[in-house]
C-alpha atoms as a PDB file:
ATOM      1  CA  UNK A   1       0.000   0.000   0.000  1.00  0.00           C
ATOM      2  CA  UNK A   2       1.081   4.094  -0.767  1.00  0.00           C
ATOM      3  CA  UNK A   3       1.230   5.415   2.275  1.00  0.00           C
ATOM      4  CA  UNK A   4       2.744   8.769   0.896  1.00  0.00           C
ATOM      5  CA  UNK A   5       1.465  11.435   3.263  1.00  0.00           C
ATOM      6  CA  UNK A   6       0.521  15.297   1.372  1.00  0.00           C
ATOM      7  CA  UNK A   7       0.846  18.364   3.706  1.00  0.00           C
ATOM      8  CA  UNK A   8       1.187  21.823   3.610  1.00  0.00           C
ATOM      9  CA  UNK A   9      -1.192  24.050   1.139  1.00  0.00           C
ATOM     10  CA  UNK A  10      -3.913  22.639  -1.099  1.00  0.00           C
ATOM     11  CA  UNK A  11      -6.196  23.957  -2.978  1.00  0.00           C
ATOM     12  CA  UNK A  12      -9.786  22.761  -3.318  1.00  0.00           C
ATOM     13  CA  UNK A  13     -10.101  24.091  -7.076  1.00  0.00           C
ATOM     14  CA  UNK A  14     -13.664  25.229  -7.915  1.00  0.00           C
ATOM     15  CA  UNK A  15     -15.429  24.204 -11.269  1.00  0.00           C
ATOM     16  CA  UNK A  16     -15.725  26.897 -13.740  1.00  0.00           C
ATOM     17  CA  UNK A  17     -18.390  27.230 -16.167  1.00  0.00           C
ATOM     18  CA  UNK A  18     -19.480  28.711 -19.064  1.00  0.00           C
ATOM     19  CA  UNK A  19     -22.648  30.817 -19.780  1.00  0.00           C
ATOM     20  CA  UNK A  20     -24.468  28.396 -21.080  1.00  0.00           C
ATOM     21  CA  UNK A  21     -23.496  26.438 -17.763  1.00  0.00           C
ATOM     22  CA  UNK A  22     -21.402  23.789 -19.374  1.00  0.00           C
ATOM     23  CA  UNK A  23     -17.394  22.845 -17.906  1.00  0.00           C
ATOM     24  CA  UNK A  24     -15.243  25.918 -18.447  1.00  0.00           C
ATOM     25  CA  UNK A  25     -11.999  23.943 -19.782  1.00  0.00           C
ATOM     26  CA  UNK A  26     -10.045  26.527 -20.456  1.00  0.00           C
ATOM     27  CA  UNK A  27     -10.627  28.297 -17.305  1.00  0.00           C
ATOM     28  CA  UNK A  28      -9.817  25.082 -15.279  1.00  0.00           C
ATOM     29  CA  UNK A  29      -6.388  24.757 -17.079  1.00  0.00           C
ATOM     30  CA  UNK A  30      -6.101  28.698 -16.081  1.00  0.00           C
ATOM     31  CA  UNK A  31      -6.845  28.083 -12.095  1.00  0.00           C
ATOM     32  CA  UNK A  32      -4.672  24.959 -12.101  1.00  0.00           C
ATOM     33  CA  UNK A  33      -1.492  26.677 -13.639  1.00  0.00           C
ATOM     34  CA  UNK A  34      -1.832  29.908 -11.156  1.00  0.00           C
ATOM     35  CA  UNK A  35      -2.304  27.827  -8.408  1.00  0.00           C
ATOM     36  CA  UNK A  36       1.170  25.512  -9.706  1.00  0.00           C
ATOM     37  CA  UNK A  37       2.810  29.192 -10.092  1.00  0.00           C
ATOM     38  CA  UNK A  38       2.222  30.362  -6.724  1.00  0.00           C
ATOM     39  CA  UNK A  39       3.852  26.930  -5.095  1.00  0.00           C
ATOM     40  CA  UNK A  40       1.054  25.241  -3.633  1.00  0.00           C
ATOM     41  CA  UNK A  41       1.315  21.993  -2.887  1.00  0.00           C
ATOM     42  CA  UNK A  42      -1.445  19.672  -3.855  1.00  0.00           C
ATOM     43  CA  UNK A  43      -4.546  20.439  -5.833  1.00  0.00           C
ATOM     44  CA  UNK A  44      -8.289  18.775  -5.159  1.00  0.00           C
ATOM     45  CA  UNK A  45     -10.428  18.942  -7.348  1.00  0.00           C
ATOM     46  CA  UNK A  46     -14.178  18.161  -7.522  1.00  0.00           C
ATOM     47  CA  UNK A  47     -14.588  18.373  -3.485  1.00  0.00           C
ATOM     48  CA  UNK A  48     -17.242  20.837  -2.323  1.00  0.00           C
ATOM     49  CA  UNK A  49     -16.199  23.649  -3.488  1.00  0.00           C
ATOM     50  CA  UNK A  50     -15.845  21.975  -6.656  1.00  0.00           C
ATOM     51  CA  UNK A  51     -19.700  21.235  -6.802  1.00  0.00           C
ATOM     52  CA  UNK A  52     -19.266  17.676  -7.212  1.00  0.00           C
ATOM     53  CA  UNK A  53     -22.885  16.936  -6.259  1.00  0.00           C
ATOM     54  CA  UNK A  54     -24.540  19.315  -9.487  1.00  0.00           C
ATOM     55  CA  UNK A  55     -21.598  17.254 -11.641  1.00  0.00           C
ATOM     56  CA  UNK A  56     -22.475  14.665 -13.896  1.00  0.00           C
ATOM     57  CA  UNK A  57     -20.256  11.649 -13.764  1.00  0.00           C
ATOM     58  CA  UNK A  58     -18.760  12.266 -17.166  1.00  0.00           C
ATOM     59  CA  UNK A  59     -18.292  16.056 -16.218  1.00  0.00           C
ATOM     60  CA  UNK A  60     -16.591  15.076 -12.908  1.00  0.00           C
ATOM     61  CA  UNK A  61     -14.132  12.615 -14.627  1.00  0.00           C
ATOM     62  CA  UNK A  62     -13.421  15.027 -17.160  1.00  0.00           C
ATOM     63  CA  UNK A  63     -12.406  17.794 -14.087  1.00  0.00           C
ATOM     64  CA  UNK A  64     -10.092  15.360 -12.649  1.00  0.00           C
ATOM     65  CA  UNK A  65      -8.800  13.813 -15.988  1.00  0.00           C
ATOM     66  CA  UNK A  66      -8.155  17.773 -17.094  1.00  0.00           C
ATOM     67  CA  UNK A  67      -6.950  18.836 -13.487  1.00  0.00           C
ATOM     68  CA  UNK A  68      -4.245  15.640 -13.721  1.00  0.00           C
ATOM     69  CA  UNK A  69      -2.925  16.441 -17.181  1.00  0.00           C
ATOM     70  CA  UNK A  70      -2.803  19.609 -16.856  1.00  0.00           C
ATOM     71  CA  UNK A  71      -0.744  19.551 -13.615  1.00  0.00           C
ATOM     72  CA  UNK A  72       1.258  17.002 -15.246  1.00  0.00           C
ATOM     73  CA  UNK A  73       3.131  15.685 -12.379  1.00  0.00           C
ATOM     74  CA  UNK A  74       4.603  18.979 -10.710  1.00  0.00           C
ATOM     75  CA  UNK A  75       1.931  18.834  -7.661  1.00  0.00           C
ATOM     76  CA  UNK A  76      -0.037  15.750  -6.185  1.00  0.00           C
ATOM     77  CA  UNK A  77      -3.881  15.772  -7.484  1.00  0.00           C
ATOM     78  CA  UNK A  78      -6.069  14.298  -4.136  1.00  0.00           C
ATOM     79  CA  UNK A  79      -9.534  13.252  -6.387  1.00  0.00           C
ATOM     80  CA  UNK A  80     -12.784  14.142  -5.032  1.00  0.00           C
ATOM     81  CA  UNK A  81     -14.478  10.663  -5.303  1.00  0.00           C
ATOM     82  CA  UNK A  82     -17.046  10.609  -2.439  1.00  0.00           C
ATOM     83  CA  UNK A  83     -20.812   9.287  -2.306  1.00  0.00           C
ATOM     84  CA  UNK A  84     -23.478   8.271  -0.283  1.00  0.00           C
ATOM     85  CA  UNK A  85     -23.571   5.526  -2.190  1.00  0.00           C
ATOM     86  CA  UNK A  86     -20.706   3.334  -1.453  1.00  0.00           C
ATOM     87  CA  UNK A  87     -21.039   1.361  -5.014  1.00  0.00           C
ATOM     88  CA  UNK A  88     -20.621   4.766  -6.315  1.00  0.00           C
ATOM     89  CA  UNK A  89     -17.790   5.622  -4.423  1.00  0.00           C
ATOM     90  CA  UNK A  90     -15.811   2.544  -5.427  1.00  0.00           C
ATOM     91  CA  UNK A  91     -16.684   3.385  -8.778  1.00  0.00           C
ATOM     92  CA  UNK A  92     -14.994   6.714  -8.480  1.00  0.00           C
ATOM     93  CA  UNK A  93     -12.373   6.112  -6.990  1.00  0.00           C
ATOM     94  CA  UNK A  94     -11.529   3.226  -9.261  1.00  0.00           C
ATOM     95  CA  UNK A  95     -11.624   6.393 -12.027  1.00  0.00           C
ATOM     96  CA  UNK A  96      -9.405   8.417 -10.430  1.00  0.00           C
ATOM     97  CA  UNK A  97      -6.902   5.686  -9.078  1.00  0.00           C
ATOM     98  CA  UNK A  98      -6.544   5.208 -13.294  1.00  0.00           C
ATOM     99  CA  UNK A  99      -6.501   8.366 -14.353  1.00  0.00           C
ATOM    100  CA  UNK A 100      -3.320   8.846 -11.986  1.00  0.00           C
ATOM    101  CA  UNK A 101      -4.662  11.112  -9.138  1.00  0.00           C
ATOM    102  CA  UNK A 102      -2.168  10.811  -6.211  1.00  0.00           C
ATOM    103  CA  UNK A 103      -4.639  10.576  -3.144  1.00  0.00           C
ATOM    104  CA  UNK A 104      -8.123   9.948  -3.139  1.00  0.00           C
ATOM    105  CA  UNK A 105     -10.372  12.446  -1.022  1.00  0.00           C
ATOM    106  CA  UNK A 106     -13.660  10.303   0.545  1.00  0.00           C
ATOM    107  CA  UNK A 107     -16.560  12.404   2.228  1.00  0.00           C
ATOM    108  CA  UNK A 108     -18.473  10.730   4.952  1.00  0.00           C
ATOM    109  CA  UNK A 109     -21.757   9.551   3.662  1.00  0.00           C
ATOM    110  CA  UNK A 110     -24.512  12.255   3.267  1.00  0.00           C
ATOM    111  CA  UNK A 111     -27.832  11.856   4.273  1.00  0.00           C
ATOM    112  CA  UNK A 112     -27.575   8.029   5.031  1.00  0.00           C
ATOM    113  CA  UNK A 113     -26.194   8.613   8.128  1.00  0.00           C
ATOM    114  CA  UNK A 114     -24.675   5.253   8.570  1.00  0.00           C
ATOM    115  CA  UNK A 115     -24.066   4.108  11.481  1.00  0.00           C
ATOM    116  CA  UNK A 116     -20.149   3.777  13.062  1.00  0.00           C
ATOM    117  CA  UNK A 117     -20.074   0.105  11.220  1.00  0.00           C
ATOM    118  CA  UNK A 118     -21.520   1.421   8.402  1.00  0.00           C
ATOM    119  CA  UNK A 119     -18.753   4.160   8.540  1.00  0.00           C
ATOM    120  CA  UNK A 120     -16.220   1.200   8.774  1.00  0.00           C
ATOM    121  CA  UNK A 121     -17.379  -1.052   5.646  1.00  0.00           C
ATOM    122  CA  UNK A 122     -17.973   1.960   3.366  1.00  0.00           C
ATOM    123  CA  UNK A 123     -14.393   3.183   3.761  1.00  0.00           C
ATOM    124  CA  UNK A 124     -13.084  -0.007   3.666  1.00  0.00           C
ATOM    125  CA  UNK A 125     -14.854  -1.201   0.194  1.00  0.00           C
ATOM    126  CA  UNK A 126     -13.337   2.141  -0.851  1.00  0.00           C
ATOM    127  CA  UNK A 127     -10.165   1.242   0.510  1.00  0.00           C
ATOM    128  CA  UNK A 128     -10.214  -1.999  -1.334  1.00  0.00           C
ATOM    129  CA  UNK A 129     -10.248  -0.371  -4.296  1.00  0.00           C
ATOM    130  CA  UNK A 130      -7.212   1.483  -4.435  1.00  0.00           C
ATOM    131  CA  UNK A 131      -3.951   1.627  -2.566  1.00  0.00           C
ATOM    132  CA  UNK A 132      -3.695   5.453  -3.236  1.00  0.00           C
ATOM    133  CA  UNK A 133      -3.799   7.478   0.144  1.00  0.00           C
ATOM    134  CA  UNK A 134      -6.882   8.203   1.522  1.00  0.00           C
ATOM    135  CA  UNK A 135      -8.143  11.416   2.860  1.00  0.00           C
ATOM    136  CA  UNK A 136     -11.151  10.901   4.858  1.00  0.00           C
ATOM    137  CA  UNK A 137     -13.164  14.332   4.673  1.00  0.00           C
ATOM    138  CA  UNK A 138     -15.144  14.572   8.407  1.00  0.00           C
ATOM    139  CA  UNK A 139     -18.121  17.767   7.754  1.00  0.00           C
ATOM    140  CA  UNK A 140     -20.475  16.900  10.218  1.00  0.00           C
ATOM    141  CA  UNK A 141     -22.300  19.977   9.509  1.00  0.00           C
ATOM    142  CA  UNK A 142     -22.955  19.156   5.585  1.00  0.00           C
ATOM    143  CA  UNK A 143     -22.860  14.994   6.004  1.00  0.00           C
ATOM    144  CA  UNK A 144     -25.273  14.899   9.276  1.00  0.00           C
ATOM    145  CA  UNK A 145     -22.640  12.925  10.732  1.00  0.00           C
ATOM    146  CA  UNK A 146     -18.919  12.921  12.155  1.00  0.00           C
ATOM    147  CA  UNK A 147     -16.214  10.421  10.968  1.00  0.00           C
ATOM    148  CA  UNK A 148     -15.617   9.197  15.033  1.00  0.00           C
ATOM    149  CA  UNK A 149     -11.836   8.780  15.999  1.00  0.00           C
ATOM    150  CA  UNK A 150     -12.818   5.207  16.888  1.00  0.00           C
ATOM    151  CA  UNK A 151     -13.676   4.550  13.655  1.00  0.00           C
ATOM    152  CA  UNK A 152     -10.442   6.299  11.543  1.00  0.00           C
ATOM    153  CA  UNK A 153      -7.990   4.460  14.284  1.00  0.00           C
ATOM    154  CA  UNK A 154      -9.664   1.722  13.169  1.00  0.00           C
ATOM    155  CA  UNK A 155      -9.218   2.030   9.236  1.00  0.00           C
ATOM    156  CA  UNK A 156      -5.576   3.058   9.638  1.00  0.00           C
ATOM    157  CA  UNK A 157      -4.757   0.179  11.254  1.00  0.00           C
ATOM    158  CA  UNK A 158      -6.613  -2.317   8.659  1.00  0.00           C
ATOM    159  CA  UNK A 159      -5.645  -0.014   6.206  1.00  0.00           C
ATOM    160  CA  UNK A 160      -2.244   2.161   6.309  1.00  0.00           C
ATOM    161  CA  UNK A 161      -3.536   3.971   3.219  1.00  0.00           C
ATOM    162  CA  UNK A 162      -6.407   5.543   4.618  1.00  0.00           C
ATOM    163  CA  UNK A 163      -3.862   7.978   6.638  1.00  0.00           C
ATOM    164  CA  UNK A 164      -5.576  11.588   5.841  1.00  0.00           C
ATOM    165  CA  UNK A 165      -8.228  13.364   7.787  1.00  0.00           C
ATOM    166  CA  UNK A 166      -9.688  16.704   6.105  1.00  0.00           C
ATOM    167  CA  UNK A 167     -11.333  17.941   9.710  1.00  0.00           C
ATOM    168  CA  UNK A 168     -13.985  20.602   9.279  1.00  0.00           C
ATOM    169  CA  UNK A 169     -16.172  19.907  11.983  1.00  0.00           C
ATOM    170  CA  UNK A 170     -15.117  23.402  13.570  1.00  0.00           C
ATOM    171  CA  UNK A 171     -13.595  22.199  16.540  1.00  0.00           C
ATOM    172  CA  UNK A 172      -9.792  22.459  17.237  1.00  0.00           C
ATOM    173  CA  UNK A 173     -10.391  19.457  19.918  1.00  0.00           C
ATOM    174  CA  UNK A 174     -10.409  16.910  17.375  1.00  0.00           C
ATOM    175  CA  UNK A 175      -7.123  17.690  16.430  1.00  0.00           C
ATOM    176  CA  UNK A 176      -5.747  16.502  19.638  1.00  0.00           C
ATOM    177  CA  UNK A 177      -8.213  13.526  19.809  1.00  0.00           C
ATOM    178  CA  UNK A 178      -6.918  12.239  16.320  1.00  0.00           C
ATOM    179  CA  UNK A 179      -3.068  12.342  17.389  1.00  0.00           C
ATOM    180  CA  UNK A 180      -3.568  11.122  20.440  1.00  0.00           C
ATOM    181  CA  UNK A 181      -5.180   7.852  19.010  1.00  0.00           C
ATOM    182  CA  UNK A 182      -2.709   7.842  15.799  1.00  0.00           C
ATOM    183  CA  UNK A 183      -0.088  10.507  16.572  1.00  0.00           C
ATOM    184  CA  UNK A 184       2.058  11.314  13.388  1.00  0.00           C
ATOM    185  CA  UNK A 185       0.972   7.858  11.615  1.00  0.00           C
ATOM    186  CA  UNK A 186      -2.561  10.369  10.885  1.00  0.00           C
ATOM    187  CA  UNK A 187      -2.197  13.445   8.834  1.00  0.00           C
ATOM    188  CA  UNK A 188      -5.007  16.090   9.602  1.00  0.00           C
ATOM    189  CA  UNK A 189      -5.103  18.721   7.359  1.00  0.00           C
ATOM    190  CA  UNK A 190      -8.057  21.416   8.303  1.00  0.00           C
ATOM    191  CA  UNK A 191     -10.848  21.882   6.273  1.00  0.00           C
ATOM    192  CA  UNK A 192     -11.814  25.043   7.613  1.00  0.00           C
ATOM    193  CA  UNK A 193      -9.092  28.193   6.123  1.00  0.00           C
ATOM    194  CA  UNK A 194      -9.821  30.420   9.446  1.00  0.00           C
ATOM    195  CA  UNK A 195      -8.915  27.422  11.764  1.00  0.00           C
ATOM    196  CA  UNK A 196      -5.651  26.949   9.647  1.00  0.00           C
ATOM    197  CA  UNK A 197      -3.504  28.356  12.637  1.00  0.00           C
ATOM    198  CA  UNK A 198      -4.719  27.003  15.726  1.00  0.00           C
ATOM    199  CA  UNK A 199      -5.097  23.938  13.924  1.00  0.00           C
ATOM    200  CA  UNK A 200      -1.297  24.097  12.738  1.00  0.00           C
ATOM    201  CA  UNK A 201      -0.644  25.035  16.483  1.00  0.00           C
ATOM    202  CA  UNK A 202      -1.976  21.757  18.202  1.00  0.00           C
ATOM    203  CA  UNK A 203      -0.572  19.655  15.906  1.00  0.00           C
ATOM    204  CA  UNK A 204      -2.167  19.716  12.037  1.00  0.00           C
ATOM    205  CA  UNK A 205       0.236  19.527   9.036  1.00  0.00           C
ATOM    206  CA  UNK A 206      -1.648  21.683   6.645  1.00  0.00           C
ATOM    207  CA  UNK A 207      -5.039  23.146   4.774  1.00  0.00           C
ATOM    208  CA  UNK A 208      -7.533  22.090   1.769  1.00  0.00           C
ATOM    209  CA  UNK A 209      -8.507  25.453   1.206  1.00  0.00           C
ATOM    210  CA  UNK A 210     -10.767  27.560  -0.063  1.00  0.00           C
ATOM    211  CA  UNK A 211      -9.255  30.798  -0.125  1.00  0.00           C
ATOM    212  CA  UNK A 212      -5.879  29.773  -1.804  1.00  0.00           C
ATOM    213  CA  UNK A 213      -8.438  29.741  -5.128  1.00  0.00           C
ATOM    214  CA  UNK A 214      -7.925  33.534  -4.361  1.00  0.00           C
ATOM    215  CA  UNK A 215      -4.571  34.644  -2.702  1.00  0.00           C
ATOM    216  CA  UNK A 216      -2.965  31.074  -3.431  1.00  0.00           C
ATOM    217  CA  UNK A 217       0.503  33.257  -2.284  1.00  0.00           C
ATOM    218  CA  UNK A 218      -1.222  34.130   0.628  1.00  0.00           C
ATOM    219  CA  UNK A 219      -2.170  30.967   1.905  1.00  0.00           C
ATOM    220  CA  UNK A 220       0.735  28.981   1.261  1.00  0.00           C
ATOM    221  CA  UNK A 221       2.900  31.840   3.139  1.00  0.00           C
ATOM    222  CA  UNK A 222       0.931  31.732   6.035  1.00  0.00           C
ATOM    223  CA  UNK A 223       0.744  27.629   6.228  1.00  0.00           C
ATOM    224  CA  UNK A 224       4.650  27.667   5.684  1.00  0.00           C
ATOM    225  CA  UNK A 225       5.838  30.546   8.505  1.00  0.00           C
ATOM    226  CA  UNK A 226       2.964  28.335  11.295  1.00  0.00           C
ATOM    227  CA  UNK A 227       4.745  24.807  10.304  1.00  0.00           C
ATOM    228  CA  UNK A 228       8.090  26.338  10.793  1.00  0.00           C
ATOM    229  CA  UNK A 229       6.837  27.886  14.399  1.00  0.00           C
ATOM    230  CA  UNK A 230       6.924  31.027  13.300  1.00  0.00           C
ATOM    231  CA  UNK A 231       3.652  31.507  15.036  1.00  0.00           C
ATOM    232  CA  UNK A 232       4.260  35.894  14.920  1.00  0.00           C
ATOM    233  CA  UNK A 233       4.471  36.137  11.336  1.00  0.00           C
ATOM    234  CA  UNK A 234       1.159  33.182  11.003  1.00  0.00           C
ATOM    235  CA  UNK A 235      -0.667  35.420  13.271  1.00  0.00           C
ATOM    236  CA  UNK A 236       0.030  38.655  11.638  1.00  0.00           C
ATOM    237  CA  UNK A 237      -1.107  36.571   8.106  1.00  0.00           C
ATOM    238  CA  UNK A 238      -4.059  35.312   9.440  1.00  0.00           C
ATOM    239  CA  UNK A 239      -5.484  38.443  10.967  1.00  0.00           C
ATOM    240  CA  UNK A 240      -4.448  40.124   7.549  1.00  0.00           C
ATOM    241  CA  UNK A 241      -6.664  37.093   5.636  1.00  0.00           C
ATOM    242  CA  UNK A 242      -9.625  36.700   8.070  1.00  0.00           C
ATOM    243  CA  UNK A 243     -12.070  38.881   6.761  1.00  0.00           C
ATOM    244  CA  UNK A 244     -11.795  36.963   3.253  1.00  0.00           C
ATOM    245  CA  UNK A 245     -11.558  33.650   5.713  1.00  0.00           C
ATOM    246  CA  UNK A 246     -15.137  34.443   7.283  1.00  0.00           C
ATOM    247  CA  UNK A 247     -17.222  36.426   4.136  1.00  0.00           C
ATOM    248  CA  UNK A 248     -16.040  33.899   2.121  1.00  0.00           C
ATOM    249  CA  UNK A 249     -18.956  31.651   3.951  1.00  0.00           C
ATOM    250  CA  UNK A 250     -21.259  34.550   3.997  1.00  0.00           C
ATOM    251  CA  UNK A 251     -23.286  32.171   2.109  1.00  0.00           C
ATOM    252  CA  UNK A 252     -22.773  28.963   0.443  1.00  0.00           C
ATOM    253  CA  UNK A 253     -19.697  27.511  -0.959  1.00  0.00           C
ATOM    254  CA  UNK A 254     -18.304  27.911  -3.564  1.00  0.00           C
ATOM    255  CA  UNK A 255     -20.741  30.954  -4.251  1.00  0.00           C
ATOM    256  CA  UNK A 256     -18.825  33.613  -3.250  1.00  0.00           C
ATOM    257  CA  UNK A 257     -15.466  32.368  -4.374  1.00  0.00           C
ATOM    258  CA  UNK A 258     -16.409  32.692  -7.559  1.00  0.00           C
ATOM    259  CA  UNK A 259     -17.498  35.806  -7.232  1.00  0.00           C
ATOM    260  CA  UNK A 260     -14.016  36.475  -6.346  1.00  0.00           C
ATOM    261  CA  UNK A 261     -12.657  34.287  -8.815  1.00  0.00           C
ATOM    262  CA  UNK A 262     -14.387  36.303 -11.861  1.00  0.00           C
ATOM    263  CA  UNK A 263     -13.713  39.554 -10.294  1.00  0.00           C
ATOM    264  CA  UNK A 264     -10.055  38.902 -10.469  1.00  0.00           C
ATOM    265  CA  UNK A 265     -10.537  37.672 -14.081  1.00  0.00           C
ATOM    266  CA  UNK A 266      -9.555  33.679 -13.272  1.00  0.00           C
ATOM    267  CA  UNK A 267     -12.989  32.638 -14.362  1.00  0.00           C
ATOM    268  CA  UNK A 268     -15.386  33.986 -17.385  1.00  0.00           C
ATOM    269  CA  UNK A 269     -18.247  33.608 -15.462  1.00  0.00           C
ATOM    270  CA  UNK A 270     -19.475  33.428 -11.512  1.00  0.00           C
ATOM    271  CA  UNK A 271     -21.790  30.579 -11.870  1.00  0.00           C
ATOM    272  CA  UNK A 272     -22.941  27.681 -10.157  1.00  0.00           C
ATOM    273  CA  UNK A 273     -25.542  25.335 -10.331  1.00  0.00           C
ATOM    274  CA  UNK A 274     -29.127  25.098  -8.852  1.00  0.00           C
ATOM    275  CA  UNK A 275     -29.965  24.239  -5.898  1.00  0.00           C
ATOM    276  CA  UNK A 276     -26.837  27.237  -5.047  1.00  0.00           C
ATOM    277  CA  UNK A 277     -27.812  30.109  -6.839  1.00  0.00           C
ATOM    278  CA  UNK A 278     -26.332  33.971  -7.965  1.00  0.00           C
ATOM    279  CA  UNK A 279     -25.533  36.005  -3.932  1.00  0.00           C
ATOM    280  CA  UNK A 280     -27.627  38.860  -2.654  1.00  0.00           C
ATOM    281  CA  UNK A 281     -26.824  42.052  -3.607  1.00  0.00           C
ATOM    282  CA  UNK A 282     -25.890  43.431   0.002  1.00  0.00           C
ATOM    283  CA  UNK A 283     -23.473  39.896   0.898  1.00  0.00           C
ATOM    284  CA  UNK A 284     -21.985  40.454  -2.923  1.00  0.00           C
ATOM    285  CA  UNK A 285     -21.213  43.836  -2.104  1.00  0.00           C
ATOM    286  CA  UNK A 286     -19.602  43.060   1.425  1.00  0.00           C
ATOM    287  CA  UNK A 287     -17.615  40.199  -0.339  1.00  0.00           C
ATOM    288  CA  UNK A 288     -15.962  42.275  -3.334  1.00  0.00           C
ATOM    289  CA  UNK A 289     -15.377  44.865  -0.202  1.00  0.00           C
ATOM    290  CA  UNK A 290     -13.620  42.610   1.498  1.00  0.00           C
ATOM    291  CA  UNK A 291     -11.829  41.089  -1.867  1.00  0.00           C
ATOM    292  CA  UNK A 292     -10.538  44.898  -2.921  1.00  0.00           C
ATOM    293  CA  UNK A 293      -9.551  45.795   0.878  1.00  0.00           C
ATOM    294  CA  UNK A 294      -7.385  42.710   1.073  1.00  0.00           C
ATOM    295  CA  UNK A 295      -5.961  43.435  -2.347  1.00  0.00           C
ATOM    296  CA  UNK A 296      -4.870  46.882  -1.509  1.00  0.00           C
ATOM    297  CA  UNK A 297      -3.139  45.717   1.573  1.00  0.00           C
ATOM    298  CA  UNK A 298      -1.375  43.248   0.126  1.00  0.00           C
ATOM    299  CA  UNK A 299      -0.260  45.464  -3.066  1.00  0.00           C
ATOM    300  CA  UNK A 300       0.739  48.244  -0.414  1.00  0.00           C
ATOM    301  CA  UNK A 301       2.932  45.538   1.526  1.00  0.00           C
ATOM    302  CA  UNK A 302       4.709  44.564  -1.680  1.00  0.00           C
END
């Protein structure tokens, strides 16, 4: 089995599409080259923020198919392949294992809620079928339910591939709950960009981000000086970044991300797809706000 562990700064790469609503290729090859040039170090694509659930399956393939070639080997591509349906899952994942994605990144079950054995078998059919790392992806607050510690100490030690835990349950706790059952045999990596730092501080090698689609530079800066204990210079980043951190979720993600994203000229277009739908005018406003404030800083700094 891989057991290759992937730290540090990663992106999770939003879909772009056209105005007619189909895949924006060329703006996907766009957003995965400026994220390459601005040294971050793993890309995922086709995760939330990706809107894998309003994907078909040939339009998700074709994101992680394009997202691989295009990265071409320079940075590790972790595949969104997650379901509630576990025969789906392994079906994905079987995809992306031969399309050449590095890791394989596995939501817990939506709207099943399985139960804690139910956890165990779905991960482990997955795990079956692929030895590519694993990143388990805990979101308790989109999923209904938590991946338990029990149940991920469990995996790892059936499986030494499953050896990834994307935490965004908003609690910094389960960062000392999951090393304290695994220590440095689990990578946790959060899932939330404003808990980046404390999460860094008790013990977390990294971020799947959302607002390195944005200030990619930013991001990996701040993850770099907080894994090297420079915990000053993290701070002073991540009280630069945090309003763009918390409007960000103003509402739904990826929504205003790409508002961001087409602002800034990375994407044609700021759309998603139904059942997310176009921001209010007062929350768009307060998120371009934030977008040019941070912008100004940051070209005033350099």
């Amino acid at each position: 089995m891989n057991s290759a562990k992937y730290t540090g700064s990663i992106t999770a790469i939003a879909t772009p599409f056209q105005e007619d609503g189909s895949l924006a290729e060329a703006d996907l090859k766009k957003l995965v080259e400026t994220q390459i040039q601005a040294g971050i170090d793993g890309l995922v694509p086709v995760g939330t923020t990706g809107e894998s659930p309003t994907l078909s399956h040939d339009e998700h393939q074709r994101v992680i198919e394009l997202t691989i070639e295009t990265a071409a080997g320079r940075v590790p591509i972790i595949a969104g392949a997650g379901s509630n349906s576990t025969r789906e899952a392994v079906s994905l994942t079987r995809f992306a294992h031969e399309a050449g994605a590095a890791a394989i990144l596995q939501v817990a079950p939506y709207y099943n809620k399985p139960s804690p054995e139910g956890l165990f078998r779905h991960f482990s059919a997955i795990a079956e079928a692929t030895d590519r790392p694993i990143v388990l992806y805990s979101i308790p607050g989109r999923c209904g339910i938590e991946i338990d510690v029990a149940t991920v100490e469990r995996l790892l030690a059936k499986y030494p591939h499953v050896n990834h835990v994307k935490e965004a349950g908003g609690s910094v706790d389960r960062v000392d709950q999951l090393k304290q059952a695994m220590g440095d045999e689990i990578v946790v990596l959060s899932g939330d960009d404003s808990l980046t730092l404390p999460f860094i501080a008790s013990g977390a090698e990294g971020v799947i981000s959302v607002a390195s689609n944005i200030v990619p530079d930013e991001v990996v800066a701040l993850v770099k000086a907080a894994l090297a204990g420079d915990l000053a210079k993290a701070s002073a980043m991540h009280r630069r970044l945090y309003p763009l951190f918390k409007n960000l979720f103003v509402e739904p993600n990826p929504v205003p991300a790409k508002v961001c994203m087409k602002q800034m000229g990375l994407f044609q277009t700021d759309r998603v797809r139904l059942p997310l739908c176009e921001m209010t005018a007062e929350n768009r406003s307060l998120v371009l706000a934030t977008l040019e404030t941070l912008r100004g800083e940051l070209a005033a700094q350099a």
